[in-house]
PDB file of N, CA and C in Angstrom:
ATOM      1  N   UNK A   1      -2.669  14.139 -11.750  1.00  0.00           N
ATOM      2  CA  UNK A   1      -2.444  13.190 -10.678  1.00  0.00           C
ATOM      3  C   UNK A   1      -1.085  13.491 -10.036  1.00  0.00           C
ATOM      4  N   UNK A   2      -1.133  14.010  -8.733  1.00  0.00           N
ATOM      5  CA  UNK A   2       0.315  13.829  -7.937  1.00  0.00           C
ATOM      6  C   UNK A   2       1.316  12.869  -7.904  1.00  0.00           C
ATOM      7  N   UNK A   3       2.431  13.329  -8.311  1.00  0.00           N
ATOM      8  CA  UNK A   3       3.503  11.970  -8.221  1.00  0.00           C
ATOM      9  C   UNK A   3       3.500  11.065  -6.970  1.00  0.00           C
ATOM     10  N   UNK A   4       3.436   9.598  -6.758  1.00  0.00           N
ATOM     11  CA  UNK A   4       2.879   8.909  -5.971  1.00  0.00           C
ATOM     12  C   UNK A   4       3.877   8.813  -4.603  1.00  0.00           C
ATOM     13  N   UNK A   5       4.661   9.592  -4.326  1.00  0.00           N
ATOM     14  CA  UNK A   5       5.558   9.898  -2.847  1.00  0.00           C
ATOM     15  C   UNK A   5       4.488  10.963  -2.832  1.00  0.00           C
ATOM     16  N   UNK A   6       4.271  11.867  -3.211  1.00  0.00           N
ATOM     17  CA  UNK A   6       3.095  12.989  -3.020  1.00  0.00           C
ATOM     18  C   UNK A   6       2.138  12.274  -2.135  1.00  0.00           C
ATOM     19  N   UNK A   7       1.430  11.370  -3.269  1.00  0.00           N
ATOM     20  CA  UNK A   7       0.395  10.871  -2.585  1.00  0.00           C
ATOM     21  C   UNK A   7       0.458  10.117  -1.453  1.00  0.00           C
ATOM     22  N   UNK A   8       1.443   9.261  -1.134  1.00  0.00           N
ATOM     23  CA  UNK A   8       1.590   9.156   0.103  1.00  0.00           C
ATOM     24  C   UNK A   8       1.969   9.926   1.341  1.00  0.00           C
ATOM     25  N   UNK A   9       2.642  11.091   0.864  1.00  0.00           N
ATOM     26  CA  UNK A   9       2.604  11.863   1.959  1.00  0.00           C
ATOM     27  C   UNK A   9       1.304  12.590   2.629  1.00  0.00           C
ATOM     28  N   UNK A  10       0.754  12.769   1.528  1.00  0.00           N
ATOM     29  CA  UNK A  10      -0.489  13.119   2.245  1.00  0.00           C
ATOM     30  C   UNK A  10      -1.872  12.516   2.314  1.00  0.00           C
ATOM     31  N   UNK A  11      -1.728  11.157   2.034  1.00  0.00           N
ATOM     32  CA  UNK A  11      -2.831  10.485   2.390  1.00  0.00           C
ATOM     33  C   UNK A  11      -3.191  10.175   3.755  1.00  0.00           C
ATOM     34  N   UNK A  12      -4.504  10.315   3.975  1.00  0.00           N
ATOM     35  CA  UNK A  12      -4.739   9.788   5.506  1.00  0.00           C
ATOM     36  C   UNK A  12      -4.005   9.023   6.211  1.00  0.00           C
ATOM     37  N   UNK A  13      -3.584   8.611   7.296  1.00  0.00           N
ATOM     38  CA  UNK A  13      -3.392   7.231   7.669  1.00  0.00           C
ATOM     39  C   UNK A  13      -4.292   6.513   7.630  1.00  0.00           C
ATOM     40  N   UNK A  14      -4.472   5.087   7.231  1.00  0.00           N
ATOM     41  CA  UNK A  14      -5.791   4.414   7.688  1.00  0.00           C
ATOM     42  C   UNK A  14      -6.232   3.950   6.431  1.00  0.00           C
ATOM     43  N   UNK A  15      -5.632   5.344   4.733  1.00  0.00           N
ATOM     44  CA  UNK A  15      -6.194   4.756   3.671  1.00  0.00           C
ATOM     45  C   UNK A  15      -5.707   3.510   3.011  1.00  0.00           C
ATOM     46  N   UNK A  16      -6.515   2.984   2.462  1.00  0.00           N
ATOM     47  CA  UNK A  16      -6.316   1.788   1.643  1.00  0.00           C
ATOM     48  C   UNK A  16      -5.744   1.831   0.410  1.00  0.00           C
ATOM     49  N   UNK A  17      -4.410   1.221  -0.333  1.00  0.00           N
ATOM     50  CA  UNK A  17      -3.447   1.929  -0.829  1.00  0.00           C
ATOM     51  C   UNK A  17      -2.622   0.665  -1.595  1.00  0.00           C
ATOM     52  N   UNK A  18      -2.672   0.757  -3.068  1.00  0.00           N
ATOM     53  CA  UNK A  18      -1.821  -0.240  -3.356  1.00  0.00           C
ATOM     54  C   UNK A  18      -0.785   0.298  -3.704  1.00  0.00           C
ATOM     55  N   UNK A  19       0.799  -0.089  -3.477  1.00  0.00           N
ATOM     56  CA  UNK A  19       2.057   0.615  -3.898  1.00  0.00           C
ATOM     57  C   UNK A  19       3.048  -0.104  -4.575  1.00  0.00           C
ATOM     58  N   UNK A  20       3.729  -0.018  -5.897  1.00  0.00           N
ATOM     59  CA  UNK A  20       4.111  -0.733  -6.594  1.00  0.00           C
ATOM     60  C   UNK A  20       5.451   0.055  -6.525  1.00  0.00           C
ATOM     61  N   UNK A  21       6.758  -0.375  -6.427  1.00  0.00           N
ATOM     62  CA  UNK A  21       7.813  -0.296  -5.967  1.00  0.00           C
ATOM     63  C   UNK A  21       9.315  -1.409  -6.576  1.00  0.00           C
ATOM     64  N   UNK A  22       9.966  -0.904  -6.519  1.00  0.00           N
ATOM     65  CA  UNK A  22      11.125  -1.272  -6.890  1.00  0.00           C
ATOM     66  C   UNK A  22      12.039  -2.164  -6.031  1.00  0.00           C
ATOM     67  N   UNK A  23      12.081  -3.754  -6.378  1.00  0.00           N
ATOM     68  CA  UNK A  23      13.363  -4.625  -5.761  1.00  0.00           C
ATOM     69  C   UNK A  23      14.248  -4.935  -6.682  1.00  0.00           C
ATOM     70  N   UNK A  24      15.194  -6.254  -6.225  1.00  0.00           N
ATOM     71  CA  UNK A  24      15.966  -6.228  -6.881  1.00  0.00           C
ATOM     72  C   UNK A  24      15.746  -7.031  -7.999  1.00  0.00           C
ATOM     73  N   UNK A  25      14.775  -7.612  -8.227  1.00  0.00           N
ATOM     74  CA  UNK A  25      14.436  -8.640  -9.180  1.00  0.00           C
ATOM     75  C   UNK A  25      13.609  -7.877 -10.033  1.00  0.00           C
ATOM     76  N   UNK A  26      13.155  -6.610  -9.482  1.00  0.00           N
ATOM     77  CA  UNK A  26      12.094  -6.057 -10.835  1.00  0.00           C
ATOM     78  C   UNK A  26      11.132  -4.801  -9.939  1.00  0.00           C
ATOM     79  N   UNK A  27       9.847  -5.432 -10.228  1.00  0.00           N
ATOM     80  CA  UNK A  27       9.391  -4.429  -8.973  1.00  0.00           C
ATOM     81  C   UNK A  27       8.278  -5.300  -8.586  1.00  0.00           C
ATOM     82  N   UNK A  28       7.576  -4.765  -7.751  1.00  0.00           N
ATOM     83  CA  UNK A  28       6.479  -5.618  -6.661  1.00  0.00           C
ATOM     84  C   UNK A  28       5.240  -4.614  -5.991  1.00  0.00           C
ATOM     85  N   UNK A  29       4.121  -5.444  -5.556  1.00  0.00           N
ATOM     86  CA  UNK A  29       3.129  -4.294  -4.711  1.00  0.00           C
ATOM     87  C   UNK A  29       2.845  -4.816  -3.560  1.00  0.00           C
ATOM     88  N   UNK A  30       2.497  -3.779  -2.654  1.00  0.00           N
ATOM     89  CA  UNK A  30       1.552  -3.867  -1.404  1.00  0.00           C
ATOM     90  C   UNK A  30       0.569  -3.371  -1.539  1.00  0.00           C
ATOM     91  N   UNK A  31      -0.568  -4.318  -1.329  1.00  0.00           N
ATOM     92  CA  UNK A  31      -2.065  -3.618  -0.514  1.00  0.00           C
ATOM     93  C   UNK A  31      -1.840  -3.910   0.638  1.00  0.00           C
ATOM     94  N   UNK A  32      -2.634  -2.193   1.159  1.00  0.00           N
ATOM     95  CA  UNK A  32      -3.027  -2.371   2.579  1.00  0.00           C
ATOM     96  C   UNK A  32      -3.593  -1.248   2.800  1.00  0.00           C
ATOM     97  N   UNK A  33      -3.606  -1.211   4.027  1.00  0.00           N
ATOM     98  CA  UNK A  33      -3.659   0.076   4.777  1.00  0.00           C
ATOM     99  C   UNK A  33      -2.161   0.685   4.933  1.00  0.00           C
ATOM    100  N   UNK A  34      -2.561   2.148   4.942  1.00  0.00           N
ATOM    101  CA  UNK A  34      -1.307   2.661   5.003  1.00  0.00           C
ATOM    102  C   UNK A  34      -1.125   3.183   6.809  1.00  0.00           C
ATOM    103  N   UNK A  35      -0.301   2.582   6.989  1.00  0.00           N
ATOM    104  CA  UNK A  35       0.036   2.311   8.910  1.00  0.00           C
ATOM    105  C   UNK A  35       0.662   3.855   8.991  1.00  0.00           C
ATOM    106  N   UNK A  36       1.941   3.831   8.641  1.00  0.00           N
ATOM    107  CA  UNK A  36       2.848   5.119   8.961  1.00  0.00           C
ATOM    108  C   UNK A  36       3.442   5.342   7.885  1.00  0.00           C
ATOM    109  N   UNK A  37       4.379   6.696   8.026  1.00  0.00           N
ATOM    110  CA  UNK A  37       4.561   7.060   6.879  1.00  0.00           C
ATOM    111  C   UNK A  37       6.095   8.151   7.976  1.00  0.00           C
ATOM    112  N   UNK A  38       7.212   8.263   7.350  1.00  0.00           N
ATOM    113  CA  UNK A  38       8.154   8.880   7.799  1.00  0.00           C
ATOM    114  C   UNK A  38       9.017   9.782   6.690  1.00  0.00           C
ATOM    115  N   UNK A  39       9.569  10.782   6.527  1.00  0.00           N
ATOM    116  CA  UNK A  39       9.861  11.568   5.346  1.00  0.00           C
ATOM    117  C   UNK A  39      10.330  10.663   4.265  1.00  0.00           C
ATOM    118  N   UNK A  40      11.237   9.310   4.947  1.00  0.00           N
ATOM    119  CA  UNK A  40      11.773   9.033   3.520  1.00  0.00           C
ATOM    120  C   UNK A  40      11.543   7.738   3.394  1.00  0.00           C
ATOM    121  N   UNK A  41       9.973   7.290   3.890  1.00  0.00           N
ATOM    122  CA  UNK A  41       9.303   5.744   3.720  1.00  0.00           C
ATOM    123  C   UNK A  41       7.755   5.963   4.344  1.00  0.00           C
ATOM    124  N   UNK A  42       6.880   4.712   4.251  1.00  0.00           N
ATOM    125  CA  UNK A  42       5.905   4.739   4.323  1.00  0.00           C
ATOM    126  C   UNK A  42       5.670   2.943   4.770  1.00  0.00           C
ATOM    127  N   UNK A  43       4.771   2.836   5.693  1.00  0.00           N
ATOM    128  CA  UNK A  43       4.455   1.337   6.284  1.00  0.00           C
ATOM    129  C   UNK A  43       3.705   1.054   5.419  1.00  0.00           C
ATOM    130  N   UNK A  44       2.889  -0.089   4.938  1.00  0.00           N
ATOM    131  CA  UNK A  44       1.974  -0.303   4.311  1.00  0.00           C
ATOM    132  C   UNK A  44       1.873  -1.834   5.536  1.00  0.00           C
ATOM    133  N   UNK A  45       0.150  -1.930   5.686  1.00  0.00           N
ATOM    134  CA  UNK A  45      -0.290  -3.313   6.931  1.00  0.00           C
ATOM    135  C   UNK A  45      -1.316  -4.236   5.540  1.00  0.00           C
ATOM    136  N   UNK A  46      -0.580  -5.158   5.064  1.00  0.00           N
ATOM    137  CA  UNK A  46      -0.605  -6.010   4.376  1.00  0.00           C
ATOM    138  C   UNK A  46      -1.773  -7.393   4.900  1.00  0.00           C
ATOM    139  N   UNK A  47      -2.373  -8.042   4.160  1.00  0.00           N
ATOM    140  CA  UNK A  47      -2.616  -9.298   4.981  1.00  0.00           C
ATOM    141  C   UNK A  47      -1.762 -10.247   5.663  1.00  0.00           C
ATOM    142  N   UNK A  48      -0.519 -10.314   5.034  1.00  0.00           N
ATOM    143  CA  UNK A  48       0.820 -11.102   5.328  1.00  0.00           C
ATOM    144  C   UNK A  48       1.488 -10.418   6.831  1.00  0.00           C
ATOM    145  N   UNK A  49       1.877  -9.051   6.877  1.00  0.00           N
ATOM    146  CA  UNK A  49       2.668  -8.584   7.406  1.00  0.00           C
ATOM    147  C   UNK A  49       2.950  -6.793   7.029  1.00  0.00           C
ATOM    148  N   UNK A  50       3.570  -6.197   7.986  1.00  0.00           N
ATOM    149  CA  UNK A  50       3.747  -4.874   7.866  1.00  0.00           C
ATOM    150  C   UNK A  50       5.059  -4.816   6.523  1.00  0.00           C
ATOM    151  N   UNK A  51       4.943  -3.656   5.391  1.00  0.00           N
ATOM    152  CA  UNK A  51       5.764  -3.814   4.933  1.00  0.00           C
ATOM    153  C   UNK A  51       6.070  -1.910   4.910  1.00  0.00           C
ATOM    154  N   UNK A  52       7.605  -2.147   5.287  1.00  0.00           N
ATOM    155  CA  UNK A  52       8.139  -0.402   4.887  1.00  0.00           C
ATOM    156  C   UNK A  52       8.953  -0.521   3.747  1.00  0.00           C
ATOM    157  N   UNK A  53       8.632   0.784   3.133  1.00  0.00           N
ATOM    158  CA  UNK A  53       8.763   1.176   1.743  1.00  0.00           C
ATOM    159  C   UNK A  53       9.860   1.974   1.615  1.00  0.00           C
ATOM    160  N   UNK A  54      10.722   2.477   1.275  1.00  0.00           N
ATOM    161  CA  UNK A  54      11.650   3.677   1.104  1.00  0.00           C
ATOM    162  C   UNK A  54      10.937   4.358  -0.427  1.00  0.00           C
ATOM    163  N   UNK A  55      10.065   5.525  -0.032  1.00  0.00           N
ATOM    164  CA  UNK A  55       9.773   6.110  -1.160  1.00  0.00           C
ATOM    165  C   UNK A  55      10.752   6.380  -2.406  1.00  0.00           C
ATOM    166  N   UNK A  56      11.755   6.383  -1.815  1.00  0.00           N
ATOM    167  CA  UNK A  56      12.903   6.646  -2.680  1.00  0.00           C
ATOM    168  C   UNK A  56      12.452   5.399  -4.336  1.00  0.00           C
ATOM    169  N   UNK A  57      11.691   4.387  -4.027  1.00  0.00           N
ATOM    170  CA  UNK A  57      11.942   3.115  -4.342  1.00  0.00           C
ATOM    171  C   UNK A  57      10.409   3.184  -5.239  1.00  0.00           C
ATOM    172  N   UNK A  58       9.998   3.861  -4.885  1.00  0.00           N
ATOM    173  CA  UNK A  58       7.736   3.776  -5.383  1.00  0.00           C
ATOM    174  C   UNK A  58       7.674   4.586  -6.733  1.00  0.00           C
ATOM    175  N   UNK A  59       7.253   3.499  -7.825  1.00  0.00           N
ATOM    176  CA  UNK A  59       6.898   3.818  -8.616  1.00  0.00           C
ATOM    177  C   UNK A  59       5.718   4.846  -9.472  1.00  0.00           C
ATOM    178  N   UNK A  60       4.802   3.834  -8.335  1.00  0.00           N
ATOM    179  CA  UNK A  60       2.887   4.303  -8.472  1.00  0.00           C
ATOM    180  C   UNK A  60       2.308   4.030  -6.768  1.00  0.00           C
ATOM    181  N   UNK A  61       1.661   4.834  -6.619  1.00  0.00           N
ATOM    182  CA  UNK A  61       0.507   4.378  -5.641  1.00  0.00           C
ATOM    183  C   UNK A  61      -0.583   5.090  -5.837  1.00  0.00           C
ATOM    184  N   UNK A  62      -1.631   4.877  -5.488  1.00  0.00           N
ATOM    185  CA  UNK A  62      -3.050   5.211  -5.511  1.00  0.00           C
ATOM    186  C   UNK A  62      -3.563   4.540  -4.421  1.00  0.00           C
ATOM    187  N   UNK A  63      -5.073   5.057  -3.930  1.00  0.00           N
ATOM    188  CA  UNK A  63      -6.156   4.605  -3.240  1.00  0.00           C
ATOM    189  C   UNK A  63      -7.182   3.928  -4.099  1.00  0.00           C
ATOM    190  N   UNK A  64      -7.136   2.447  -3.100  1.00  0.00           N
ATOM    191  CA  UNK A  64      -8.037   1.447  -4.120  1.00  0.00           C
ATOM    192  C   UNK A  64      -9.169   1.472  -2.352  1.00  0.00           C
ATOM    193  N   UNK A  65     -10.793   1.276  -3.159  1.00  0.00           N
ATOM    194  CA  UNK A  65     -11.578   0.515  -2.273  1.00  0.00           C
ATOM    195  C   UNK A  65     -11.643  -0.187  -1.337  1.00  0.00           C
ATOM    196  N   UNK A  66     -12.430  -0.477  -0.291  1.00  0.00           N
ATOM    197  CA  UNK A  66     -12.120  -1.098   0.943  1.00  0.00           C
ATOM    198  C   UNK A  66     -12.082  -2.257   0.050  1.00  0.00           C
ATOM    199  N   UNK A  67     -11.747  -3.933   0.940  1.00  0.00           N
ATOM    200  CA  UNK A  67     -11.972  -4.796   0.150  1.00  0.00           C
ATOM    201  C   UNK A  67     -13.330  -5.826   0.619  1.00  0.00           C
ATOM    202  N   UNK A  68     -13.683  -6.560  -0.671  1.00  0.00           N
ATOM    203  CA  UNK A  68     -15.074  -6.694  -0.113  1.00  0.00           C
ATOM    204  C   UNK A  68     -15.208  -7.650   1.052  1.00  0.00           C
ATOM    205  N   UNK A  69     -16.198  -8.015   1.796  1.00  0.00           N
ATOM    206  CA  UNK A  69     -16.697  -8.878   2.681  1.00  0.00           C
ATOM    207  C   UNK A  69     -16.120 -10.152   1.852  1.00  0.00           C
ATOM    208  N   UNK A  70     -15.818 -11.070   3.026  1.00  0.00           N
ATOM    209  CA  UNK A  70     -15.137 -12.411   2.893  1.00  0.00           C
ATOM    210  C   UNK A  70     -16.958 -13.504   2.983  1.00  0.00           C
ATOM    211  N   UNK A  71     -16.781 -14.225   1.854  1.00  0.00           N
ATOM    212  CA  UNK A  71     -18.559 -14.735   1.344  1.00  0.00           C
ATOM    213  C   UNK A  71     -18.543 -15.887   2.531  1.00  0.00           C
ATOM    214  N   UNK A  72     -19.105 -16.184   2.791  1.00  0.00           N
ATOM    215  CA  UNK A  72     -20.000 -17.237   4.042  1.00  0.00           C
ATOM    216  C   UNK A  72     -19.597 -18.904   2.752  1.00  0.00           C
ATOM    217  N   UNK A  73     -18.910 -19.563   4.060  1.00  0.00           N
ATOM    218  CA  UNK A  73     -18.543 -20.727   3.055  1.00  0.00           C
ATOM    219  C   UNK A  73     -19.781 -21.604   3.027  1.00  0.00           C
ATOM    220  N   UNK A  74     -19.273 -22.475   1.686  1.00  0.00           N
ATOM    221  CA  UNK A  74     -20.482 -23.000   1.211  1.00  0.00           C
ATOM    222  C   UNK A  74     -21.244 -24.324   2.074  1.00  0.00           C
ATOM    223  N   UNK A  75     -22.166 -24.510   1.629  1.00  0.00           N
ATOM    224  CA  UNK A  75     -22.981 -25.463   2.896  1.00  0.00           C
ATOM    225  C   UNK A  75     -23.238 -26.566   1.523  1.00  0.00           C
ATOM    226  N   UNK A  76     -23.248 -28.048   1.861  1.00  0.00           N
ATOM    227  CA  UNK A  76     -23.102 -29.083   1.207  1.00  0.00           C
ATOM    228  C   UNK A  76     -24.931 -29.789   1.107  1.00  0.00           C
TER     229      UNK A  76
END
């Protein structure tokens, strides 16, 4: 398995991508799509909001599955 700045460098744009990363409290992830990507960071398009990464900072990433269809709410 490629070290995970690898893998973001050369993943599609567009793939779906969870990235677990380093703050100051510990570390944290984004799912998303992966938006952009620049030598020394990577966008990730979140449900919340766009988040940029400084690879410098990425622990793990991989490509996870689209996510599934949102279920038809329930009828009473």
């Amino acid at each position: 398995m490629p070290p995970p700045q690898q893998f973001l460098s050369g993943a599609p744009l567009g793939t779906r991508v969870v990235v677990r990363y380093r703050i100051n409290e510990g570390l944290t992830d984004a799912l998303g799509e992966l938006l952009a990507r620049t030598p020394g960071g990577c966008t990730i398009r979140t449900r919340r909001d766009d988040v940029v990464i400084p690879l410098a900072l990425v622990v793990a990433a991989k490509e996870v599955p689209p996510a599934p269809q949102r279920r038809a709410p329930r009828r009473p």
